[in-house]
N, C-alpha and C. Protein backbone atom coordinates (compact mmCIF):
# COMPACT_ATOMS: atom_id res chain seq x y z
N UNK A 1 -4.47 31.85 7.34
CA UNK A 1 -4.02 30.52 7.71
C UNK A 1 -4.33 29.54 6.58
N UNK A 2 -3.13 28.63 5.89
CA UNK A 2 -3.12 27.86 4.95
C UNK A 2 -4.36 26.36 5.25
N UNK A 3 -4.84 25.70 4.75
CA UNK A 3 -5.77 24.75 5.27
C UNK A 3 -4.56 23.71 5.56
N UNK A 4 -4.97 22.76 6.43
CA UNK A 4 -4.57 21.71 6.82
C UNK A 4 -4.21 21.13 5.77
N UNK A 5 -2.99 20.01 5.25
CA UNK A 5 -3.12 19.12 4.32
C UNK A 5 -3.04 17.84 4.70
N UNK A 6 -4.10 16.91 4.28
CA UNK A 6 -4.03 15.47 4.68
C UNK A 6 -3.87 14.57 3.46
N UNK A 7 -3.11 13.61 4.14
CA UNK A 7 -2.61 12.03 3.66
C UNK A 7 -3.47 11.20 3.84
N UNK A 8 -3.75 10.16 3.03
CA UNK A 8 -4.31 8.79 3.28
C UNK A 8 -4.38 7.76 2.81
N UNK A 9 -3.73 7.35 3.54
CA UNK A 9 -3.29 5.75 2.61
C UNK A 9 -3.99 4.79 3.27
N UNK A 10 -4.89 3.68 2.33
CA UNK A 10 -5.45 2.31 2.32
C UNK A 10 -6.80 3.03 2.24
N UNK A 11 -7.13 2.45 1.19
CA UNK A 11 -9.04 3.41 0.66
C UNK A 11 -9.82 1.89 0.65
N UNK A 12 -9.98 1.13 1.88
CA UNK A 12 -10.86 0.15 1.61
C UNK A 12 -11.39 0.39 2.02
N UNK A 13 -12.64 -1.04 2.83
CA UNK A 13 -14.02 -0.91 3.36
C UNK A 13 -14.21 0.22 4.40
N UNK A 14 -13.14 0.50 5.28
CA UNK A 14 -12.83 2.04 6.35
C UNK A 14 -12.37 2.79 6.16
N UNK A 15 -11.51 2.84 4.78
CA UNK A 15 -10.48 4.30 4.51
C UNK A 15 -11.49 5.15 3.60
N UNK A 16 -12.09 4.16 2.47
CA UNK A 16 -12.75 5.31 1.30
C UNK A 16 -13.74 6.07 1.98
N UNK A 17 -14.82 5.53 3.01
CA UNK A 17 -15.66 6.57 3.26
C UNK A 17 -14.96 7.47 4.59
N UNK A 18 -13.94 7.36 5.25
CA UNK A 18 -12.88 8.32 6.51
C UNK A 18 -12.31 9.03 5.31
N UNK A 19 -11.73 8.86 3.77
CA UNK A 19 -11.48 9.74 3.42
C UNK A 19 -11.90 10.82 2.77
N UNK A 20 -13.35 10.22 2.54
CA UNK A 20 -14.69 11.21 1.98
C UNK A 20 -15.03 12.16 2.78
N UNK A 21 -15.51 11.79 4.04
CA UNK A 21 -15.75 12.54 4.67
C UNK A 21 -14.47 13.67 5.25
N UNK A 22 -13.31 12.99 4.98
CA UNK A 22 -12.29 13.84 5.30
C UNK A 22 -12.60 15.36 4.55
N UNK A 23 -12.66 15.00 2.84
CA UNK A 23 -12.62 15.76 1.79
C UNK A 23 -13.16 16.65 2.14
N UNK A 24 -14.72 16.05 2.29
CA UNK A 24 -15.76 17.08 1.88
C UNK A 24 -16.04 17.72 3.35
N UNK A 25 -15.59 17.34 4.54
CA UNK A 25 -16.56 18.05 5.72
C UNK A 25 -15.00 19.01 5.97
N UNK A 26 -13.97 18.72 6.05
CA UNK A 26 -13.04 19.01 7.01
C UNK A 26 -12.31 20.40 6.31
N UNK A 27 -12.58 21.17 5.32
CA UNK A 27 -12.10 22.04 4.60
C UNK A 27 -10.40 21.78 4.03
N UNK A 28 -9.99 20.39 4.30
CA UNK A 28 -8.73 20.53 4.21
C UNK A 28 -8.14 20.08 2.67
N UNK A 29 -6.93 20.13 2.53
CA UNK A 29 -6.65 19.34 0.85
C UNK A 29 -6.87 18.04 1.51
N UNK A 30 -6.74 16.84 0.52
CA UNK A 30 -7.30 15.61 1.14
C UNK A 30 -6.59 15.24 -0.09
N UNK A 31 -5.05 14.50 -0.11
CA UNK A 31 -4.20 13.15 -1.34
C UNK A 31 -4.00 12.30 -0.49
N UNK A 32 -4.38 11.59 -1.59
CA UNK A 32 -4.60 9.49 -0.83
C UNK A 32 -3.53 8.80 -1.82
N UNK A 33 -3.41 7.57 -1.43
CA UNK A 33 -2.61 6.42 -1.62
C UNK A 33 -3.41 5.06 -1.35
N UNK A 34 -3.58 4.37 -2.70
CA UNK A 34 -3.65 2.58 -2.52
C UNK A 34 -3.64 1.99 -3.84
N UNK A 35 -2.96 1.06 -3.37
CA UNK A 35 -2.57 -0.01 -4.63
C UNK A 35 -3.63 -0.53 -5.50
N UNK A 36 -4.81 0.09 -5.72
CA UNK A 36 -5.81 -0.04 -6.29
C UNK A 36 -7.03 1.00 -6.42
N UNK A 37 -6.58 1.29 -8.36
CA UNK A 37 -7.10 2.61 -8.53
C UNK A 37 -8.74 2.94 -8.58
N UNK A 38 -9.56 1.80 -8.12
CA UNK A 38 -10.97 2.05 -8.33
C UNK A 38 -11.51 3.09 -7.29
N UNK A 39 -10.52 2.90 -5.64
CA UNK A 39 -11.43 3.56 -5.07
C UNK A 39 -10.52 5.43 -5.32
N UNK A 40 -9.49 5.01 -5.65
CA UNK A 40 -9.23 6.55 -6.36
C UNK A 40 -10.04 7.39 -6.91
N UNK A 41 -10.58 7.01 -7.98
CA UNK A 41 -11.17 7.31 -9.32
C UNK A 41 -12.78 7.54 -8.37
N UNK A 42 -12.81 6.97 -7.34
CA UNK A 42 -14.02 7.36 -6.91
C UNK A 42 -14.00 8.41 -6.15
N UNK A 43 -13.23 8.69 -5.47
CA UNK A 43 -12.61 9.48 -4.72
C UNK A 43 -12.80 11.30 -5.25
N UNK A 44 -12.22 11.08 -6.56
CA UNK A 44 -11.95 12.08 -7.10
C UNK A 44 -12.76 13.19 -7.25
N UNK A 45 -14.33 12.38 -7.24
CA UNK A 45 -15.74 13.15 -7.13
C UNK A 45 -15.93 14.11 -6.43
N UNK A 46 -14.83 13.49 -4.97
CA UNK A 46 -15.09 14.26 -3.79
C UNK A 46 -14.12 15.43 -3.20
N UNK A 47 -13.54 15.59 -4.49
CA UNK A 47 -11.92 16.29 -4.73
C UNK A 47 -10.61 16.12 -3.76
N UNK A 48 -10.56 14.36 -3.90
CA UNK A 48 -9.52 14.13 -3.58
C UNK A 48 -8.70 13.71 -4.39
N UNK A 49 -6.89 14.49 -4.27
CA UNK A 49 -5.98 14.25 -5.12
C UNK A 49 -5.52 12.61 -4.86
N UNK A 50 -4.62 12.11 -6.23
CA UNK A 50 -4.25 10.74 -6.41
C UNK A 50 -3.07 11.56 -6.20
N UNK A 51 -2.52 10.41 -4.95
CA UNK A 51 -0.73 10.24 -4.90
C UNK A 51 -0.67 9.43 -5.54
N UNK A 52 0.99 9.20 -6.78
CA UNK A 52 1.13 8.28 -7.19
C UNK A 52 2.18 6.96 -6.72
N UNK A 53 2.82 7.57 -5.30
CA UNK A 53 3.17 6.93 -4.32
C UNK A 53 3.38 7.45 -2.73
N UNK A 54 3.81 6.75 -2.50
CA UNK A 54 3.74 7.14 -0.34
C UNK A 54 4.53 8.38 -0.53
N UNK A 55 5.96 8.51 -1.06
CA UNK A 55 6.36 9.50 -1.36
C UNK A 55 5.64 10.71 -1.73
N UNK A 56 4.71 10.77 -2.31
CA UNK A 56 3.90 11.88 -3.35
C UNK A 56 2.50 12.82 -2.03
N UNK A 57 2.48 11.96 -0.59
CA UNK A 57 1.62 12.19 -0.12
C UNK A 57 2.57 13.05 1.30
N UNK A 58 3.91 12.51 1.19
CA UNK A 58 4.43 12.84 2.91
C UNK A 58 4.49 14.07 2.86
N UNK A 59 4.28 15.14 2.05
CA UNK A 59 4.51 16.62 2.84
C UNK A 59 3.27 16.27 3.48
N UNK A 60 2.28 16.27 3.57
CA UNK A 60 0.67 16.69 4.53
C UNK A 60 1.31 16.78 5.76
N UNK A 61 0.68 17.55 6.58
CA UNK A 61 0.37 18.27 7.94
C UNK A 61 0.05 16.55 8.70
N UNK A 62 -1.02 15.77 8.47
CA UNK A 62 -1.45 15.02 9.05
C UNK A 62 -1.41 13.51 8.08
N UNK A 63 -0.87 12.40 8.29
CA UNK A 63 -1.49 10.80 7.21
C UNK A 63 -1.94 9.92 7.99
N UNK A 64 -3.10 9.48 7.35
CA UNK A 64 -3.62 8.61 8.36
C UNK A 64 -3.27 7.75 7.21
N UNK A 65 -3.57 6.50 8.54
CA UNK A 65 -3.30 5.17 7.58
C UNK A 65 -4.67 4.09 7.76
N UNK A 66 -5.49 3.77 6.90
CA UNK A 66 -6.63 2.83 7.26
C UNK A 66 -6.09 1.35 6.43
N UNK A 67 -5.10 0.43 7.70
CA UNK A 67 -4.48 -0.48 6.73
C UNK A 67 -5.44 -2.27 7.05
N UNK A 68 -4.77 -2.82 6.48
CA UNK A 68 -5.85 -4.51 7.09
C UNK A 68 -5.35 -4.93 8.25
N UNK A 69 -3.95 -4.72 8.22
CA UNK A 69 -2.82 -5.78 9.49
C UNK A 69 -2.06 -4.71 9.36
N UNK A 70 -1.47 -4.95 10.54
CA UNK A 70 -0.18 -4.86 11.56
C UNK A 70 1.18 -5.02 10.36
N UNK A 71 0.92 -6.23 9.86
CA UNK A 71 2.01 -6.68 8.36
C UNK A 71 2.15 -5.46 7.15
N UNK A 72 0.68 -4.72 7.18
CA UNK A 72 0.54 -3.70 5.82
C UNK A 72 1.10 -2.96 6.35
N UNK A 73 0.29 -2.11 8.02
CA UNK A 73 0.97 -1.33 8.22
C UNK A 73 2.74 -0.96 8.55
N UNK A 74 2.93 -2.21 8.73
CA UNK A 74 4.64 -2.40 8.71
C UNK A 74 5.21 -1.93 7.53
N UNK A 75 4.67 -2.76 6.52
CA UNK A 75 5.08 -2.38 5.34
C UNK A 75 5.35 -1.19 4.37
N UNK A 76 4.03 -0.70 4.68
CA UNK A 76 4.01 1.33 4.47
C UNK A 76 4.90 1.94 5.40
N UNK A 77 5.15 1.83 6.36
CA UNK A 77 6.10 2.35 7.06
C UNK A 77 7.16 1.98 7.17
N UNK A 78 7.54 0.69 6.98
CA UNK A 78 9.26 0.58 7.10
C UNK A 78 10.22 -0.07 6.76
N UNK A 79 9.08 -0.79 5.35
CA UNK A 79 9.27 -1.58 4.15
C UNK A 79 9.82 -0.63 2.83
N UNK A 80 10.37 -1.09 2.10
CA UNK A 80 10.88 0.29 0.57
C UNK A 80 9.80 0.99 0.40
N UNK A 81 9.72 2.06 -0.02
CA UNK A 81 9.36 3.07 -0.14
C UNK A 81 8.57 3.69 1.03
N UNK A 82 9.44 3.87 1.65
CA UNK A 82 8.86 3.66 3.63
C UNK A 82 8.67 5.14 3.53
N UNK A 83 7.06 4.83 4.67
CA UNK A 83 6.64 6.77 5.24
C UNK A 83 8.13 7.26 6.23
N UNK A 84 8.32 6.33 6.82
CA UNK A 84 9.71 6.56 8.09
C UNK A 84 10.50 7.46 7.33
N UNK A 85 10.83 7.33 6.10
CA UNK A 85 11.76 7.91 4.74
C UNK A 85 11.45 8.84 4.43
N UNK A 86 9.93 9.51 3.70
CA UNK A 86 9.60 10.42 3.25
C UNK A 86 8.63 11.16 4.03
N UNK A 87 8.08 11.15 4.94
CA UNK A 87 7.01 12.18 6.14
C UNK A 87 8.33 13.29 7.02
N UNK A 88 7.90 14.81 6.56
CA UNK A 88 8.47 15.57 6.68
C UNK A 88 8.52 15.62 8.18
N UNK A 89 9.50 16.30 8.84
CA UNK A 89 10.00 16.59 10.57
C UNK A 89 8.52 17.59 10.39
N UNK A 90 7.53 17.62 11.45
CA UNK A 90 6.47 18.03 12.33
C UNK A 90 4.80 17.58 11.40
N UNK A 91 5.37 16.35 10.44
CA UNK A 91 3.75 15.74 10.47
C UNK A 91 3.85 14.79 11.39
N UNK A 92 2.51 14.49 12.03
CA UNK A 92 1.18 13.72 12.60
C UNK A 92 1.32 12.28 11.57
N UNK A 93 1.59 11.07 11.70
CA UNK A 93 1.37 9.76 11.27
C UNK A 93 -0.12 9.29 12.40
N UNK A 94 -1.08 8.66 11.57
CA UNK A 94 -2.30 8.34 12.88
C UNK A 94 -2.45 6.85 12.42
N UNK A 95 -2.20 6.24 12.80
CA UNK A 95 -2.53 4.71 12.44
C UNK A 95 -4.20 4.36 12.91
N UNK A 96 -5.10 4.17 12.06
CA UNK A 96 -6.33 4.34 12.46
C UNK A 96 -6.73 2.73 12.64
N UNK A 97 -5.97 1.62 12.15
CA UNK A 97 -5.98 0.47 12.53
C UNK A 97 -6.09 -0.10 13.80
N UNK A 98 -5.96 -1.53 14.11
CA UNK A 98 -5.30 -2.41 15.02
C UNK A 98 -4.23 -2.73 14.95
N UNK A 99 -2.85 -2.29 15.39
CA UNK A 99 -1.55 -2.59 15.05
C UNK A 99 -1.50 -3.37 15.96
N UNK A 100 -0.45 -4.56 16.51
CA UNK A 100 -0.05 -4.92 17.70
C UNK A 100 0.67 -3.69 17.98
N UNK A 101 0.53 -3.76 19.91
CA UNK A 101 1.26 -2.41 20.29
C UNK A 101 2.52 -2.36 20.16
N UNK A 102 3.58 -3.63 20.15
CA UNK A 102 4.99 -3.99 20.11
C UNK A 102 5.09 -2.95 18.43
N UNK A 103 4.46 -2.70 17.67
CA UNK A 103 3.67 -2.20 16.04
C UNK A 103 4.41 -1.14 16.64
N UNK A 104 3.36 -0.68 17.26
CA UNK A 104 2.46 0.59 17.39
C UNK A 104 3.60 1.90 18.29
N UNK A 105 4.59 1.02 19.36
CA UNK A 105 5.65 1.25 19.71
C UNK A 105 6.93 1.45 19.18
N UNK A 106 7.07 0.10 18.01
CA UNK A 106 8.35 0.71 17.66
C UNK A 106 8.40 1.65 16.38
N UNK A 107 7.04 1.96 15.47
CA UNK A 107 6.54 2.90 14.86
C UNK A 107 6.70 4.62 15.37
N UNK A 108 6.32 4.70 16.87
CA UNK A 108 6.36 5.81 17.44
C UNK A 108 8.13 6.12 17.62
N UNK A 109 8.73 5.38 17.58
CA UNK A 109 10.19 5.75 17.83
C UNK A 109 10.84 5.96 16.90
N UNK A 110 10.67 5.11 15.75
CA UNK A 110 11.21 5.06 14.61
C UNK A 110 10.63 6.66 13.98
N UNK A 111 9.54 7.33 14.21
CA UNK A 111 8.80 8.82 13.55
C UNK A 111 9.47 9.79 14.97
N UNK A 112 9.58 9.38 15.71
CA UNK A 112 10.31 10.00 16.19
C UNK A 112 11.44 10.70 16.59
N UNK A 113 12.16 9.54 15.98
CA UNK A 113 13.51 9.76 15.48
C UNK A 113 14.00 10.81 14.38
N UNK A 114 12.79 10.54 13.45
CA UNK A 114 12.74 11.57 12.42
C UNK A 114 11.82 13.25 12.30
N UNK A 115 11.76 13.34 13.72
CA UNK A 115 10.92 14.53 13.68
C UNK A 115 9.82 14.30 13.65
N UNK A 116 8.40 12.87 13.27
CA UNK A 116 7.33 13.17 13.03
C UNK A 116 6.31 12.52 14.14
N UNK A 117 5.80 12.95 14.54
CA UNK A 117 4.67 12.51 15.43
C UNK A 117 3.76 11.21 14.89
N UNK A 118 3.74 10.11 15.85
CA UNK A 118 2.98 9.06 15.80
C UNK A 118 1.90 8.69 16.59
N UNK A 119 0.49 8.48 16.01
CA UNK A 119 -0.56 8.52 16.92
C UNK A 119 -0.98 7.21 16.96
N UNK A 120 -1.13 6.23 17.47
CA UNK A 120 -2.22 4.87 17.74
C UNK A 120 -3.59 5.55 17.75
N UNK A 121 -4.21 5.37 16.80
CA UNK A 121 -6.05 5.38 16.88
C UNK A 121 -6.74 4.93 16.50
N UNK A 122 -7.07 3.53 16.86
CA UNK A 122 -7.76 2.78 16.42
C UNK A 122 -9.32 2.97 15.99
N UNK A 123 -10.12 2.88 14.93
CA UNK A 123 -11.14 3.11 14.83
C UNK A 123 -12.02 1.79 15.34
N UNK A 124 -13.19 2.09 15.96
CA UNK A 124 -14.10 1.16 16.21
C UNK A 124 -15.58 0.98 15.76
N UNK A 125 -16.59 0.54 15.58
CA UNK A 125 -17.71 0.29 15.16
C UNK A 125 -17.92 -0.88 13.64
N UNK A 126 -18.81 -0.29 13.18
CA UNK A 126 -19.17 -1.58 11.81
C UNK A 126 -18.89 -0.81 10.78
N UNK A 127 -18.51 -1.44 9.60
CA UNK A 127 -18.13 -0.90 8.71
C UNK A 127 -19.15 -0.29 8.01
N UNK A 128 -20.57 0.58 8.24
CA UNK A 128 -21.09 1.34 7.54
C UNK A 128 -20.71 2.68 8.92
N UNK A 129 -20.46 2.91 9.36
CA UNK A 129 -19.97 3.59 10.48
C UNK A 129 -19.26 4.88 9.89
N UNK A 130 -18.25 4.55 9.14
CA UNK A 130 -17.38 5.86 8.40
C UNK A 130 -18.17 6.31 7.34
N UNK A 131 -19.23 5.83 7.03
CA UNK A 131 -20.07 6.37 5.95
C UNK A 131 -20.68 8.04 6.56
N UNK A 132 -21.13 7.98 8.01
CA UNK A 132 -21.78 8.81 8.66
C UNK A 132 -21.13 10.51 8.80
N UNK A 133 -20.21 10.50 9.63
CA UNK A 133 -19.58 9.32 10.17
C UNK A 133 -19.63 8.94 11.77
N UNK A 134 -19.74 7.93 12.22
CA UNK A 134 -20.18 7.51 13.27
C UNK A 134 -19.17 6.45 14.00
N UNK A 135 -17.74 7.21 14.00
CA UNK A 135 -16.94 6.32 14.21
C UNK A 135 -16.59 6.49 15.16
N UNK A 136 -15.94 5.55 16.24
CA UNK A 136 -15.42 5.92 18.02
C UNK A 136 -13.65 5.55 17.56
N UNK A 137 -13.16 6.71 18.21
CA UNK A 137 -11.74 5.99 18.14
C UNK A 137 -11.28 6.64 19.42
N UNK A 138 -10.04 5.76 19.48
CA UNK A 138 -9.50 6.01 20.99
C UNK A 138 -7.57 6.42 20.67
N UNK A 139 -7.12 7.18 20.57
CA UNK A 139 -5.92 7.42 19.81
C UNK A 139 -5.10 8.19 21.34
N UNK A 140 -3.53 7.49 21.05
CA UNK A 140 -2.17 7.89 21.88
C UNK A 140 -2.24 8.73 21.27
N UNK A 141 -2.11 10.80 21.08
CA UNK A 141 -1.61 11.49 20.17
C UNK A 141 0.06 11.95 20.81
N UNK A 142 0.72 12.49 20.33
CA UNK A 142 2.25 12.70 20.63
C UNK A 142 1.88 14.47 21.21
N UNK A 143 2.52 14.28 22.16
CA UNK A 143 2.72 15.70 23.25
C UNK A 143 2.84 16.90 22.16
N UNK A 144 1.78 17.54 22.54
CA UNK A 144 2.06 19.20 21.76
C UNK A 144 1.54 18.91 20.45
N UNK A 145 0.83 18.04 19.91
CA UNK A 145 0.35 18.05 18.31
C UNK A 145 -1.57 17.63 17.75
N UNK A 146 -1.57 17.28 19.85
CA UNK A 146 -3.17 17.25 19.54
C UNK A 146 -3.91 18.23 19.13
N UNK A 147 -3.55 19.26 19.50
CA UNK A 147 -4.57 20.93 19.09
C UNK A 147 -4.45 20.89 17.63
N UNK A 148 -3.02 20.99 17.02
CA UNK A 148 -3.30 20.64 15.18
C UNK A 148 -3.93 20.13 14.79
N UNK A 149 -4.03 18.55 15.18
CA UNK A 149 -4.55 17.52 14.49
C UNK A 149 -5.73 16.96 14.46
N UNK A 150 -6.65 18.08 15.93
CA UNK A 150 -7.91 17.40 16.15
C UNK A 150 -9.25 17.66 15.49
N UNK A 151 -8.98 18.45 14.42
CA UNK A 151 -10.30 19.17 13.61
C UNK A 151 -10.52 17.90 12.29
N UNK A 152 -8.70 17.65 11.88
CA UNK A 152 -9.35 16.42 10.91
C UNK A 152 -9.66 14.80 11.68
N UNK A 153 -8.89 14.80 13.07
CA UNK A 153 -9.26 13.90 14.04
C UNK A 153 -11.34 13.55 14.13
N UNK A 154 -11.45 14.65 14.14
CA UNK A 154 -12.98 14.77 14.95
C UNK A 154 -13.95 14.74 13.25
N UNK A 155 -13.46 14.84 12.14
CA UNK A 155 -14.33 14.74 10.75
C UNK A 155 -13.95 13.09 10.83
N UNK A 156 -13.28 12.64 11.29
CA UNK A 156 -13.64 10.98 11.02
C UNK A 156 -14.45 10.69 11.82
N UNK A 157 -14.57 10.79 13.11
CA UNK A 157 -15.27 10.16 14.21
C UNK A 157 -16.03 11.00 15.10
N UNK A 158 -17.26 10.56 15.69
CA UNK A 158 -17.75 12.16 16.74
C UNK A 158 -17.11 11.48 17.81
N UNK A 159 -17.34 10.23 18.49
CA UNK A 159 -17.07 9.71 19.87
C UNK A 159 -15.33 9.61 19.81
N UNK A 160 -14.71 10.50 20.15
CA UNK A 160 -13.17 10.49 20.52
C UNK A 160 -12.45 11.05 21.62
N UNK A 161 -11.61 9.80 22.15
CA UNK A 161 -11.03 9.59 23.24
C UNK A 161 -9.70 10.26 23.16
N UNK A 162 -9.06 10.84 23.76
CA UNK A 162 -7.90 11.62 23.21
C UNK A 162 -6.88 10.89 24.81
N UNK A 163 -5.65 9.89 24.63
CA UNK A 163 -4.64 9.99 25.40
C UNK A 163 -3.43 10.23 24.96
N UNK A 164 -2.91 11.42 25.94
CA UNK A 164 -1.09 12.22 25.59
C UNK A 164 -0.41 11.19 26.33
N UNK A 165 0.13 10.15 25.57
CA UNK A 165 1.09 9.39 26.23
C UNK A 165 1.67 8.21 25.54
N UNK A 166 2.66 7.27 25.47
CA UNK A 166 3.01 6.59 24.79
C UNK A 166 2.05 5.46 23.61
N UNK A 167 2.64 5.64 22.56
CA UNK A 167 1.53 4.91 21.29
C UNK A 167 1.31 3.28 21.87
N UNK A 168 0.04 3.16 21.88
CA UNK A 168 -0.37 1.33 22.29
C UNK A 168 -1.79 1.23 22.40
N UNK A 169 -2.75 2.14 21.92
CA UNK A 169 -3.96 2.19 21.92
C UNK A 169 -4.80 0.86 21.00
N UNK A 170 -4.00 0.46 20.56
CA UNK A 170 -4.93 -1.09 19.71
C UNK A 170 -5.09 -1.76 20.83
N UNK A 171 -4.72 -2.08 22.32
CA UNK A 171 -5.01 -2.87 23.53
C UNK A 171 -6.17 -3.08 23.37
């Protein structure tokens, strides 16, 4: 069995250490995405590949997204050079943000449309939290794709809430 491959786009104060720990605990490949190459270059320590755009990351199995707003995450998804565009029919999209759910809804339709599964999972706690990691999240996953997705699900966070049912979990 091939390892999992994960996506991750937005390496700030919650993405760089969710994607560290992605790297190093979760056995999987681990290529990221953000418009700013410092936390790349830090990254790299932990043998994670540099995408050199959203495009360069959508084959993965699973992308999470650790974005600021509802506006970014719009933007990565359905702004030019949109994930909606390039995330292959049977990946996992996990929005690990606060989207508004009106977001978070028409996100799930729009990946749906295209074959790919959309999860709402908001992460919760303080921002030394993903350092641990010691993160609670509460995530919509899409019918039939939680069993894939929950080994790199569970290397971000121990406390996780798992609901099979329509994306709106930022409530």
């Amino acid at each position: 069995m091939t390892a999992q491959r994960i996506g991750f786009i937005g390496l700030g104060v919650m993405g760089e250490p969710m994607c560290r720990n992605l790297s190093l605990k979760s056995g999987c490949q681990v290529t990221a995405f953000d418009v700013c190459a410092e936390p790349l270059e830090r990254l790299a320590e932990a043998g994670v590949s540099q995408a050199g755009s959203i495009a360069e990351l959508a084959n993965a199995d699973v992308i999470f997204l650790s974005l600021p707003s509802g506006k970014a995450v719009r933007e990565v998804c359905l702004e030019p050079e949109r994930l909606v565009d390039h995330a292959r029919s049977g990946t996992t999209v996990v929005d690990l943000g606060t989207s508004p759910v009106a977001l978070a809804r028409e996100l799930e339709d729009r990946f749906i449309a295209c074959g790919v599964g959309f999860a709402d999972a908001p992460v919760a706690r303080t921002r030394e939290a993903p350092r641990y990691p010691d993160l609670k999240h509460h995530g919509r996953w899409p019918a039939g794709r939680l069993r894939s997705d929950r080994t790199s699900a569970a290397t971000i966070g121990e406390e996780i809430t798992y609901w099979v049912r329509r994306a709106g979990g930022s409530w």
